[in-house]
Protein backbone atom coordinates (compact mmCIF):
# COMPACT_ATOMS: atom_id res chain seq x y z
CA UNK A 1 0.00 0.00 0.00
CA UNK A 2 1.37 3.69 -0.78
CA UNK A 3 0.39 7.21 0.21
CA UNK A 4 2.14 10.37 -2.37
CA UNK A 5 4.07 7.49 -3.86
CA UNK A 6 5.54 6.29 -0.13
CA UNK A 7 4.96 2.44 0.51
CA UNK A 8 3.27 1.89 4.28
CA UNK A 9 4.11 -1.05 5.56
CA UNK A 10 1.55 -3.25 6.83
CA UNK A 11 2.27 -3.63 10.38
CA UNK A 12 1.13 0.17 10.29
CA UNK A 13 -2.74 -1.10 9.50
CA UNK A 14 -2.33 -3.99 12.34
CA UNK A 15 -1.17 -1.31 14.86
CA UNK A 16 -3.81 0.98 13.86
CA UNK A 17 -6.39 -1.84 13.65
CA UNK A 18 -5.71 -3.21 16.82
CA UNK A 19 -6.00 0.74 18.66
CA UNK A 20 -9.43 0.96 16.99
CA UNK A 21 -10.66 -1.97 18.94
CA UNK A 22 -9.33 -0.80 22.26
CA UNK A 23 -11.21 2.39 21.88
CA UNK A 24 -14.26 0.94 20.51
CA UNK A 25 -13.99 -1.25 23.55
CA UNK A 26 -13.24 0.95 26.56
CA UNK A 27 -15.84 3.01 24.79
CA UNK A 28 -18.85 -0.07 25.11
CA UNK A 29 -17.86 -0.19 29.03
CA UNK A 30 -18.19 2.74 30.13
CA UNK A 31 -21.11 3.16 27.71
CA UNK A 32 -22.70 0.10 29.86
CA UNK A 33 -21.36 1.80 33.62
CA UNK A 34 -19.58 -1.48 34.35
CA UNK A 35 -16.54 -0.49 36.20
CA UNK A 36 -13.51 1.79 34.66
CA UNK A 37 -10.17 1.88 35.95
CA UNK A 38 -9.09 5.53 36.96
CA UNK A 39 -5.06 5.23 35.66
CA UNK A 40 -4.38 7.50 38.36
CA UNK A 41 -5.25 5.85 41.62
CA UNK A 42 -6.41 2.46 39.98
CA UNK A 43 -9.71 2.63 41.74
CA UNK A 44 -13.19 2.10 39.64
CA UNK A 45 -14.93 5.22 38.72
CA UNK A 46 -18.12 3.92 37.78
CA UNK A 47 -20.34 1.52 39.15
CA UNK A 48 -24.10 -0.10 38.19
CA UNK A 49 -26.34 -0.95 41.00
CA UNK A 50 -28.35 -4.36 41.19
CA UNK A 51 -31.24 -1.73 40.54
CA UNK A 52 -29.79 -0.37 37.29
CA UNK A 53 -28.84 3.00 38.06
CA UNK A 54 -25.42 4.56 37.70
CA UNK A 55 -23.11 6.08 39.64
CA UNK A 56 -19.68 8.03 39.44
CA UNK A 57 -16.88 7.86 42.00
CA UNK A 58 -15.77 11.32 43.40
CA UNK A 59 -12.39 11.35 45.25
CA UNK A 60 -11.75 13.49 48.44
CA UNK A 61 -12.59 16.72 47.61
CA UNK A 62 -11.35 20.51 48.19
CA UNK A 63 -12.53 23.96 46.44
CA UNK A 64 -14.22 26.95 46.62
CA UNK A 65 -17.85 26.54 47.74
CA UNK A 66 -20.57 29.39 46.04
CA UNK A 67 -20.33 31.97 43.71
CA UNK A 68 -18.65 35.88 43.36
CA UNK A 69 -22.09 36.77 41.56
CA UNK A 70 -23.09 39.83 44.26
CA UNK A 71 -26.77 39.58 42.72
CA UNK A 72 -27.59 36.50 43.85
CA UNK A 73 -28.11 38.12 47.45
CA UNK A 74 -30.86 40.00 46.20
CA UNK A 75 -33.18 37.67 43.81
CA UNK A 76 -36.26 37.90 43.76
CA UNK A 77 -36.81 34.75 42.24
CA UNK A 78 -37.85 32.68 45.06
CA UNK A 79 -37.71 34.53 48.64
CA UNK A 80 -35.14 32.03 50.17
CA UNK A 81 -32.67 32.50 47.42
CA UNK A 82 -29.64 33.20 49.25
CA UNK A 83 -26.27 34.66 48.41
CA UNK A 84 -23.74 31.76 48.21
CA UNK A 85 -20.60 33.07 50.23
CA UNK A 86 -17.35 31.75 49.21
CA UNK A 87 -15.69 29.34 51.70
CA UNK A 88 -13.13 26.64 51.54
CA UNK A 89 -14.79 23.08 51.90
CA UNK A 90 -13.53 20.05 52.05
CA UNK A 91 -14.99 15.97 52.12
CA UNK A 92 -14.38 13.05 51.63
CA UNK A 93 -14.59 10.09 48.92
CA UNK A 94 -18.14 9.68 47.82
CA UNK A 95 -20.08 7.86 44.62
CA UNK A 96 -23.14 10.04 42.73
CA UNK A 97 -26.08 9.00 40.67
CA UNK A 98 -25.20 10.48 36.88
CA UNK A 99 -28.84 11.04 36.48
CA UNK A 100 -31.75 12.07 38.83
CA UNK A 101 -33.71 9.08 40.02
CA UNK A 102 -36.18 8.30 37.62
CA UNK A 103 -39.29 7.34 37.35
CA UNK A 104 -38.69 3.72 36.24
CA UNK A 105 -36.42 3.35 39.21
CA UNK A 106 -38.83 4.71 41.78
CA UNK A 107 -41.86 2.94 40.39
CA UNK A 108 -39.76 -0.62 40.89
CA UNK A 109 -39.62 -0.05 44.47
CA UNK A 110 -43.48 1.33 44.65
CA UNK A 111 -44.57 -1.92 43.11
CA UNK A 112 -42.01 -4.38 44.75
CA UNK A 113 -43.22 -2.95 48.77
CA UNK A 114 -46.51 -1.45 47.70
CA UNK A 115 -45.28 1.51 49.40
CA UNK A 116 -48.12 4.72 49.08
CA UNK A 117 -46.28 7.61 50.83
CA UNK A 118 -46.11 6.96 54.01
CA UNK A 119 -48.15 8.80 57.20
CA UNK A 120 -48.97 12.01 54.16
CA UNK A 121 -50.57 10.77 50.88
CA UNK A 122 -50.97 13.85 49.74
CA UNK A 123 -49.80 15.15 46.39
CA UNK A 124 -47.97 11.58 46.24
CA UNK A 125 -46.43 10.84 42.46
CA UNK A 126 -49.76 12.89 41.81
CA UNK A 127 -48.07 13.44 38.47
CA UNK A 128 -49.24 9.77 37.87
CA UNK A 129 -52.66 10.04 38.19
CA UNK A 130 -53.58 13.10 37.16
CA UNK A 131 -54.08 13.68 33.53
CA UNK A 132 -52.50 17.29 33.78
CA UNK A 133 -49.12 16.01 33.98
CA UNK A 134 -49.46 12.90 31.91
CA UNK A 135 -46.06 14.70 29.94
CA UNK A 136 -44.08 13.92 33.28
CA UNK A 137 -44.57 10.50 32.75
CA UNK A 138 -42.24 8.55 31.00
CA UNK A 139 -39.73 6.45 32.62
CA UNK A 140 -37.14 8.45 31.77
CA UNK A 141 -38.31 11.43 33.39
CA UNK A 142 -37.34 12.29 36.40
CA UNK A 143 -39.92 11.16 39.70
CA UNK A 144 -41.35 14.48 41.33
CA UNK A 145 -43.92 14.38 43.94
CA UNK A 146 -42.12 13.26 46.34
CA UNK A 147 -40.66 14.33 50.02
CA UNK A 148 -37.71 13.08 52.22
CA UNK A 149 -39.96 10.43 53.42
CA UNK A 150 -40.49 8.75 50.30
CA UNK A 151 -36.85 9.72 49.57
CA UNK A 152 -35.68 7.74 52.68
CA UNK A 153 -38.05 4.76 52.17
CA UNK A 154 -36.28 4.23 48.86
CA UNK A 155 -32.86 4.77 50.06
CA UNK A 156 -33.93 1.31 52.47
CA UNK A 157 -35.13 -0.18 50.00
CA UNK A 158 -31.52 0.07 47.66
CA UNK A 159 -29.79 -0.72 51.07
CA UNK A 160 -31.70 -3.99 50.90
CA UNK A 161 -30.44 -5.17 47.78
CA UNK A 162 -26.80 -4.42 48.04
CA UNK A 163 -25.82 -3.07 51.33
CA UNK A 164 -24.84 0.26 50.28
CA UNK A 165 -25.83 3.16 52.54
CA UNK A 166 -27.66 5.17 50.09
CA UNK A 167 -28.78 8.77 51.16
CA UNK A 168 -28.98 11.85 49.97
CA UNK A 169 -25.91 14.35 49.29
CA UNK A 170 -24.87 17.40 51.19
CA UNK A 171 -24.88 21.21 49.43
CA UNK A 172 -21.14 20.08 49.83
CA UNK A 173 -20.80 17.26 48.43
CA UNK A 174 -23.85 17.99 45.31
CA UNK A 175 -21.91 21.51 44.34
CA UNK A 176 -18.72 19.64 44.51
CA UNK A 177 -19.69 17.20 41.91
CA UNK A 178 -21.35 19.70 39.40
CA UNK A 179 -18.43 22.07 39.72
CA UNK A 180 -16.04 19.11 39.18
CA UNK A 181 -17.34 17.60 35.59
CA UNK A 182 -17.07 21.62 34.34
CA UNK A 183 -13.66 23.38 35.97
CA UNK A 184 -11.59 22.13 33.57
CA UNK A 185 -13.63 23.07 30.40
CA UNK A 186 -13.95 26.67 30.07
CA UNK A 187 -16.60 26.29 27.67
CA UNK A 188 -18.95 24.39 30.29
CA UNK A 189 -20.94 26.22 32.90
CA UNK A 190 -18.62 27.27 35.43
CA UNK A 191 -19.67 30.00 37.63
CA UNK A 192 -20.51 31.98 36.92
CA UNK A 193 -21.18 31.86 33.27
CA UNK A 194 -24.96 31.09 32.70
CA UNK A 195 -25.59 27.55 31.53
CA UNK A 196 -25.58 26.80 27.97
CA UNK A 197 -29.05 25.22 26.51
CA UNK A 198 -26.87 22.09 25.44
CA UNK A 199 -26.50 21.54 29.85
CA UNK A 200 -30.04 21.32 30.56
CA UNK A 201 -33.74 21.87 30.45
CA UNK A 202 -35.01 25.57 31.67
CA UNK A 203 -37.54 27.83 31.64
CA UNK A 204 -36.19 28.76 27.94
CA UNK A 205 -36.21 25.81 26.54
CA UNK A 206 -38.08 23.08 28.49
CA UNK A 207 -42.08 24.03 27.29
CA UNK A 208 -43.07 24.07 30.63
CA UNK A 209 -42.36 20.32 31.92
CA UNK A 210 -39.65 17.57 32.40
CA UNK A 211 -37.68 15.48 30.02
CA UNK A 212 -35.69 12.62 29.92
CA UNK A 213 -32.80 12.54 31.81
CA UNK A 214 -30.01 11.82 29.75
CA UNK A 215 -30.98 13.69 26.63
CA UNK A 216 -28.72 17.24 27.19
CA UNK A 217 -24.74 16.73 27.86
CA UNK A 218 -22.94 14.84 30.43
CA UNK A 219 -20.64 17.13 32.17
CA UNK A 220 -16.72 15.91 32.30
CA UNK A 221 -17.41 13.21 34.76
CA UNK A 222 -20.48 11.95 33.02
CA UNK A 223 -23.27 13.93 35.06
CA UNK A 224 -26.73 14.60 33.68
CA UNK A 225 -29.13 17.20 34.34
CA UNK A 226 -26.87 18.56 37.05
CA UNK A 227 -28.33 22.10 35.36
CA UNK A 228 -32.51 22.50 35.65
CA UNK A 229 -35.07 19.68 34.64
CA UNK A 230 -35.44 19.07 38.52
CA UNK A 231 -34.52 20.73 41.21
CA UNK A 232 -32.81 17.94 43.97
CA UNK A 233 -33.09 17.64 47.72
CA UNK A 234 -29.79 17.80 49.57
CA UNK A 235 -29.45 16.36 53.43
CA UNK A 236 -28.60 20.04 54.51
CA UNK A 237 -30.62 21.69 57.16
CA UNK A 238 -31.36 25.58 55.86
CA UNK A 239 -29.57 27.65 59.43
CA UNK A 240 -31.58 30.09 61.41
CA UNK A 241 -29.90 32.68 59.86
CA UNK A 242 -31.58 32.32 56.46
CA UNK A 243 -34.51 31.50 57.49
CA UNK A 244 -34.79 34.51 60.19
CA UNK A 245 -37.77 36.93 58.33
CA UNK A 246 -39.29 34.28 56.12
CA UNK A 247 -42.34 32.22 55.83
CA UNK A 248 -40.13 29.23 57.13
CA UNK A 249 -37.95 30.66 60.17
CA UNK A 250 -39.73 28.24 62.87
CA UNK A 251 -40.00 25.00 60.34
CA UNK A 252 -37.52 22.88 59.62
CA UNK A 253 -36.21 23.32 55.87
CA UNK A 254 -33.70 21.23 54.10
CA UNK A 255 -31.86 22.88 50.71
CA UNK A 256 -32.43 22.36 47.06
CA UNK A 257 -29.93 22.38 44.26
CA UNK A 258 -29.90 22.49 40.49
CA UNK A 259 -32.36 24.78 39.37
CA UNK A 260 -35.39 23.24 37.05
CA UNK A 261 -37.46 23.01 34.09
CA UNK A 262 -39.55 26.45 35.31
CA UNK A 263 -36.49 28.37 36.41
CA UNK A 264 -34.39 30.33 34.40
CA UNK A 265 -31.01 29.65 33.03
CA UNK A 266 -28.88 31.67 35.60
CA UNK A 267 -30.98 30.12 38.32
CA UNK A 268 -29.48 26.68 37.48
CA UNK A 269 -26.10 27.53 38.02
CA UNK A 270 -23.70 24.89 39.87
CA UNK A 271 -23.56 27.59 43.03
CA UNK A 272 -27.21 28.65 42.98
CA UNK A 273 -28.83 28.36 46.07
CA UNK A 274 -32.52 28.38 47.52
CA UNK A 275 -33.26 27.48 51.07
CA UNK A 276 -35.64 24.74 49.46
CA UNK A 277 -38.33 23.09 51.42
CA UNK A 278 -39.91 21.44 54.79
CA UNK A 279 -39.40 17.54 54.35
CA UNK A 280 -42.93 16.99 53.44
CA UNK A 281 -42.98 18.95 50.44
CA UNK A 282 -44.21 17.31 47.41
CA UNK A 283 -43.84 19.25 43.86
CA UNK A 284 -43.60 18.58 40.32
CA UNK A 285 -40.23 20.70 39.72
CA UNK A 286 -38.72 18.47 42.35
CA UNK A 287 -37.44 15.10 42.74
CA UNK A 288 -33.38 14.12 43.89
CA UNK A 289 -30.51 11.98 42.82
CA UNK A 290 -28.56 9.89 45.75
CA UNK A 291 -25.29 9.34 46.74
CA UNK A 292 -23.16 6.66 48.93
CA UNK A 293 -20.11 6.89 50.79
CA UNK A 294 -18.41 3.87 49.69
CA UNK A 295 -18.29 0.57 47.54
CA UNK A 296 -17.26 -2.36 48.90
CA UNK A 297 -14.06 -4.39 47.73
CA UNK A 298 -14.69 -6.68 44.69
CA UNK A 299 -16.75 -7.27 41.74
């Protein structure tokens, strides 16, 4: 074989043969979520549940927590939207759904305990029952209507099949892992540059209702919908201090991150903040995505 009249020898097609395999390879795995090698610390980065749902390894963890933006303080958004100060924060080793749970995965454990909310049925997975949010229904689609109880009872439920201690992530650990799959692309939402439509559904581009997860971009650790569709409960109490003044300052109130489908862009930013909800709220812009502290040796 010759290219401009110079003869390639063949062992240059076997070499290149043989590389196009390992890539097309390494590409099927981690397109499956069985577990990847990091080359740096040899530890898997990925990881499928006996559920089906995915998760990413995050290593221990330093940075800047919140945002420079000065506006935020005063949004008028939401009346709980606080200003994110900056502050060193640091964690340690944890694994994070790449998706928001869906409503496949919640339905599984709805039929497999006949579970029905709890001590409060009200507004529970209302979105699949009433006709007026039949477009929130697809498996795919992130599951909404539901509180920290139902959160919790699911979170046993995964425990039960694999012994992993499934909860929900901190404001730490959740801002962590969206800032860390987009610091070291300029081009991807960092703070605080407004999210790109490509990131996410929002109030610009959503029609007014959830999607699928896993139809916008992964970030650079293979994170979906970290941007709007949902907003996600975190395990973090809101402090007196931000509640002091608002319609919440004597109830308990646990933060939200994300952003979702009815906010806009700049309110889906990886440091945007709003002092969320009490545990028993139920809405259709919110549902979660879980973590779990660790993966046990072996296959």
């Amino acid at each position: 074989m010759t290219s401009n009249g110079r003869e390639i020898p063949c062992y240059f097609y076997l070499v290149f043969s043989i590389k196009a395999i390992l890539l097309l390879s390494i590409r099927t795995l981690a397109d499956e979520n069985v577990d990847l090698k990091n080359g740096s610390d040899s530890k898997p980065t990925l990881f499928r549940n006996k559920v089906g749902m995915n998760f990413v390894r995050i290593g221990n963890f330093e940075y800047t927590m919140g945002s420079s933006r000065s506006d935020d303080e005063n949004d008028e958004e939401y009346p709980l939207n606080t200003y994110e100060r900056m502050r060193q924060v640091t964690g340690d080793e944890f694994w994070i759904m790449t998706t928001e749970i869906k409503n496949s995965d919640f339905m599984c454990f709805v039929k497999e305990t006949d579970y029905r909310g709890g001590s409060s049925r009200v507004d529970f997975l209302r979105h699949m029952t009433d006709d007026a949010y039949v477009k929130y229904r697809g498996d795919s689609h992130p599951v909404i209507f539901i509180n920290l109880a139902d959160v919790n009872s699911f979170c046993g439920w995964l425990r039960e099949k694999d012994g992993l201690d499934y909860r929900l992530p901190t404001e730490e650990e959740w801002e962590y892992a969206c800032k860390r799959g987009s610091v070291s692309d300029p081009r991807r939402f960092v703070d605080p540059v407004i999210p790109p439509d490509e990131a996410g559904w929002f109030k610009e581009n959503s029609i007014n209702h959830t999607h699928a997860v896993e139809t916008k971009d992964r970030s650079l650790i293979g994170l979906f919908d970290m941007h709007g569709n949902v907003w996600e409960w975190t395990s973090s109490e809101v402090s007196l201090e931000i509640k002091r003044g608002s319609p919440f300052e004597n109830e308990t109130v646990f933060h939200i991150r994300g952003g979702s489908f009815i906010n806009v862009k700049r309110s889906c930013r990886c440091a945007s903040r709003w002092a969320g909800f009490p545990p028993s709220y139920r809405g259709k812009e919110l549902g979660a995505r879980l973590v779990f502290a660790s993966k046990p040796e072996g296959p």
